[in-house]
C-alpha atoms as a PDB file:
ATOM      1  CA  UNK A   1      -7.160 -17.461 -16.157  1.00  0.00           C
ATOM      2  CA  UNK A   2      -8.086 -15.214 -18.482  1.00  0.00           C
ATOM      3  CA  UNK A   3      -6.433 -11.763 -19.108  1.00  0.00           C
ATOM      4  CA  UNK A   4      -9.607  -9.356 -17.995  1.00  0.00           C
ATOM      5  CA  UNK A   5      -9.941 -11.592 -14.828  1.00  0.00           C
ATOM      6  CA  UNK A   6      -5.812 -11.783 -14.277  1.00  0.00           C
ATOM      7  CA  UNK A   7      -5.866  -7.840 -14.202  1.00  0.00           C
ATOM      8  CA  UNK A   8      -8.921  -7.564 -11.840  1.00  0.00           C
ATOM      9  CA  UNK A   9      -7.512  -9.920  -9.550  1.00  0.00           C
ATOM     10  CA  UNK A  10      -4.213  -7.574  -9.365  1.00  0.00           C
ATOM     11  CA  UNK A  11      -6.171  -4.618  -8.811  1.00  0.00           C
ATOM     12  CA  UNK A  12      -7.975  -6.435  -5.686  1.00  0.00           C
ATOM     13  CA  UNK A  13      -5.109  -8.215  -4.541  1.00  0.00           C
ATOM     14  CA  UNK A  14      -3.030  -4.976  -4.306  1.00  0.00           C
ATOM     15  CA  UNK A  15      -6.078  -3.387  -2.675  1.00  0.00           C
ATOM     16  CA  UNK A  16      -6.771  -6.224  -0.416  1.00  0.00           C
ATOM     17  CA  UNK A  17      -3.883  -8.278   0.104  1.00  0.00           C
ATOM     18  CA  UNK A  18      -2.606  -7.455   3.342  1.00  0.00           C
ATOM     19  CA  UNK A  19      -6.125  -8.467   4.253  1.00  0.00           C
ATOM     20  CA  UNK A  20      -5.790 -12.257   3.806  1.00  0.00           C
ATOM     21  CA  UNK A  21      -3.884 -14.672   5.762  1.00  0.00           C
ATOM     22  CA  UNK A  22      -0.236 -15.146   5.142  1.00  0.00           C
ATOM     23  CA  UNK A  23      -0.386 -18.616   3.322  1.00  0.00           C
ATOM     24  CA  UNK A  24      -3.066 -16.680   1.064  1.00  0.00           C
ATOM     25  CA  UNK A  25      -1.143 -13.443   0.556  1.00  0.00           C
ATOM     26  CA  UNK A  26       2.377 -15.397  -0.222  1.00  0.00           C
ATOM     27  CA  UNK A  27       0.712 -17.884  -2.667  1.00  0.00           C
ATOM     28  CA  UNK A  28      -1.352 -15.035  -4.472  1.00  0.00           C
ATOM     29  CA  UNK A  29       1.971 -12.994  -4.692  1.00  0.00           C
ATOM     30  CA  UNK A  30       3.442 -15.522  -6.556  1.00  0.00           C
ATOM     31  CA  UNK A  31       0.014 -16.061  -9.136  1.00  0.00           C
ATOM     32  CA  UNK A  32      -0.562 -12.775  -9.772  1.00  0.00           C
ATOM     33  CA  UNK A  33       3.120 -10.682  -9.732  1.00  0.00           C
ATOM     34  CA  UNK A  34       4.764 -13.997 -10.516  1.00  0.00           C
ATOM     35  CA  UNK A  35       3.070 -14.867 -12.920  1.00  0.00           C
ATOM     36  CA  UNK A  36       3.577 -19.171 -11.440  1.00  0.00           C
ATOM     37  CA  UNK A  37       1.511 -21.881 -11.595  1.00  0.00           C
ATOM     38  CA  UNK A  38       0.388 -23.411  -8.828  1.00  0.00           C
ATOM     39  CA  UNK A  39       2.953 -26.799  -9.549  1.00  0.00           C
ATOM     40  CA  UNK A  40       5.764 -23.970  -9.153  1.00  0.00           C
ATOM     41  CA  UNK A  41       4.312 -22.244  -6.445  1.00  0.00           C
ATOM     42  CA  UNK A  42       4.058 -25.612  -4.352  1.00  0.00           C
ATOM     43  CA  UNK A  43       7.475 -26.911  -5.451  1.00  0.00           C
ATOM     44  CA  UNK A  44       8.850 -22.703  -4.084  1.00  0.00           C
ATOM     45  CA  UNK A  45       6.876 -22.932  -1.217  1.00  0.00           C
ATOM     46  CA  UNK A  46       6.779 -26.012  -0.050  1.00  0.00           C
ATOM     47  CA  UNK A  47       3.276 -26.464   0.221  1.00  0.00           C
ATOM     48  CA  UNK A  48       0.843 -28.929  -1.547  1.00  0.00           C
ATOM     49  CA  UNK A  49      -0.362 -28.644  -4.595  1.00  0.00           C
ATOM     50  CA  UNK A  50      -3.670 -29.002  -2.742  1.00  0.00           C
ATOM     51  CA  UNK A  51      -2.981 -26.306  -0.640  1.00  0.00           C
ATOM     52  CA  UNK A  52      -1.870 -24.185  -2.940  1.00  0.00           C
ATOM     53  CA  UNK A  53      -4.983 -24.662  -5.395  1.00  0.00           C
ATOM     54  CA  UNK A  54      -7.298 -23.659  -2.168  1.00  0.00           C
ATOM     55  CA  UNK A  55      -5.580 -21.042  -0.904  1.00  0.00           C
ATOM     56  CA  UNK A  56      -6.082 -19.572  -4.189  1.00  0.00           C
ATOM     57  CA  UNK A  57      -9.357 -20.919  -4.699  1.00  0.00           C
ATOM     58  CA  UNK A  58     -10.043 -18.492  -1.214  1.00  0.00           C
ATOM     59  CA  UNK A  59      -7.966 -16.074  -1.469  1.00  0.00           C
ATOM     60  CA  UNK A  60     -10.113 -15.195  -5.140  1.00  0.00           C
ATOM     61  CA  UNK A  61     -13.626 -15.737  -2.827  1.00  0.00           C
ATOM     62  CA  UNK A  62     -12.312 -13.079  -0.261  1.00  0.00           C
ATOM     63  CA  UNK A  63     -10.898 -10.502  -2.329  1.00  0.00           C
ATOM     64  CA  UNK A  64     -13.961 -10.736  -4.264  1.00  0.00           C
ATOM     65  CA  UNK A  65     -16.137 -10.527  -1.132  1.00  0.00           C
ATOM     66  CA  UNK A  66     -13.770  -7.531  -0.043  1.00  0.00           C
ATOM     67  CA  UNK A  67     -14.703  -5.749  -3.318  1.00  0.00           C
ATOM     68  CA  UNK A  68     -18.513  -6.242  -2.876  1.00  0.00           C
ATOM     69  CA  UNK A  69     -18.566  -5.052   0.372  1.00  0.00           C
ATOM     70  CA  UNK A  70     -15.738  -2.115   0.371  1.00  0.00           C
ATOM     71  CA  UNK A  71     -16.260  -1.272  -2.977  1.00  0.00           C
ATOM     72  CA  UNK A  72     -12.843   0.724  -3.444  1.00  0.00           C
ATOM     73  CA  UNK A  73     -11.938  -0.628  -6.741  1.00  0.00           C
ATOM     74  CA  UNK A  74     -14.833   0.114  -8.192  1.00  0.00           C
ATOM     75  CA  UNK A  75     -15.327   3.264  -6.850  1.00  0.00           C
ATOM     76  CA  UNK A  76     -11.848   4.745  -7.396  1.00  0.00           C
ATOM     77  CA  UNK A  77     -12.140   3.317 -11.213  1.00  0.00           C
ATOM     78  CA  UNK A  78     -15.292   5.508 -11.444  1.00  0.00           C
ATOM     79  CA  UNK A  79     -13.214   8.193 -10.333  1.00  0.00           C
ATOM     80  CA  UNK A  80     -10.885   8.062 -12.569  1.00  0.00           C
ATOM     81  CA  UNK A  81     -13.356   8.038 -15.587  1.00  0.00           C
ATOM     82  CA  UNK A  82     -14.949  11.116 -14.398  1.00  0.00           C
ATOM     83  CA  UNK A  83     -11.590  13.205 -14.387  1.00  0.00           C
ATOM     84  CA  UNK A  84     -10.960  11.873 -17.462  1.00  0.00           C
ATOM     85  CA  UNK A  85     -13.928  13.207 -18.877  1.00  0.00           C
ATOM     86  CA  UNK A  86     -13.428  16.392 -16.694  1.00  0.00           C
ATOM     87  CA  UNK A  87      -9.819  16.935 -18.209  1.00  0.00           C
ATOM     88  CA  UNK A  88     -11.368  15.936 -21.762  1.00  0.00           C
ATOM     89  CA  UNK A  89     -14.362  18.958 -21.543  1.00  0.00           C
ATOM     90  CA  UNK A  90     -12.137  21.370 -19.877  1.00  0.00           C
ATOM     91  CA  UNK A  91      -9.702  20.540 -23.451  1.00  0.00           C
ATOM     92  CA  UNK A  92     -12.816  21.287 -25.141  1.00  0.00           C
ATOM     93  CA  UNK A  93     -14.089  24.376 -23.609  1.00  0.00           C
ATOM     94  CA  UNK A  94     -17.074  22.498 -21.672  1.00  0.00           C
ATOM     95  CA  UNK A  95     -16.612  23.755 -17.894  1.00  0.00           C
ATOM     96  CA  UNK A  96     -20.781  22.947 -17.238  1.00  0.00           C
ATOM     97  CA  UNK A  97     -20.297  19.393 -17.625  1.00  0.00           C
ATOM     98  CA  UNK A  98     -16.630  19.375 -16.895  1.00  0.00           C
ATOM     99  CA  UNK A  99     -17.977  20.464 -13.381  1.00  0.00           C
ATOM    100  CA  UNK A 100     -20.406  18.115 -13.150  1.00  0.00           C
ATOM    101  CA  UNK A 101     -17.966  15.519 -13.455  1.00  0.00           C
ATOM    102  CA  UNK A 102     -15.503  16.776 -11.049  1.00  0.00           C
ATOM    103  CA  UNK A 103     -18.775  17.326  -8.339  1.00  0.00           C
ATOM    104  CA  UNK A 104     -19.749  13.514  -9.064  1.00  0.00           C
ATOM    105  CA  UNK A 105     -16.143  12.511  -8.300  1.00  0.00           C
ATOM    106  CA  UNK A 106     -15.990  14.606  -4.856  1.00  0.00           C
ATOM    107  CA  UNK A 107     -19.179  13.030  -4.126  1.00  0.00           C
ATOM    108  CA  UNK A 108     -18.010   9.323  -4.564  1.00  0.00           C
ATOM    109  CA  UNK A 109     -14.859  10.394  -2.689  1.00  0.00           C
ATOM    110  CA  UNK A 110     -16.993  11.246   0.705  1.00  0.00           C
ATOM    111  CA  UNK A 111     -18.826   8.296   0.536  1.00  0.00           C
ATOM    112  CA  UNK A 112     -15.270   6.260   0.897  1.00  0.00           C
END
């Protein structure tokens, strides 16, 4: 898995998590904050290998499908670039578009 993927799946899974079934929750707890394999995962569990492989293989599908349709990752990610750039124009003296920034993060807010 690579690194960019790894750290999106974290992000979901800590957003989502509770939201998938327990076999699905326990196995991705042990990918993701882990950091196991799914041969290690099996042999802790006590699950298949099989198993194991498709309850990740699902659990990535749903969190994914979560995202798409929820859109709270994405959306609080957006948020934080636009206070960023609010904090960096207030630094710099640039209130007009330092407000802008903060109004376009109040405005994703009330859409959650």
């Amino acid at each position: 898995m690579q690194i960019e993927e790894h750290n999106n799946l974290i992000k979901l899974f800590d957003t989502y998590g509770k939201l998938l079934s327990e076999r699905q929750y326990e196995v991705m707890d042990k990918v993701l904050n882990l950091d196991l394999g799914e041969s290690e995962v099996a042999e802790l569990s006590g699950y298949s290998r099989q198993a194991v492989h498709d309850a990740i293989t699902k659990a990535k599908r749903q969190l994914k499908e979560f995202e798409q349709k929820c859109k709270i990752v994405t959306n609080l990610e957006t948020c934080i670039k636009l206070l960023n750039k609010a904090k960096i124009e207030i630094e710099n003296s640039n209130i007009a578009t330092a407000k802008t920034a903060v109004c376009d993060t109040i405005n994703i807010i009330e859409k959650i």
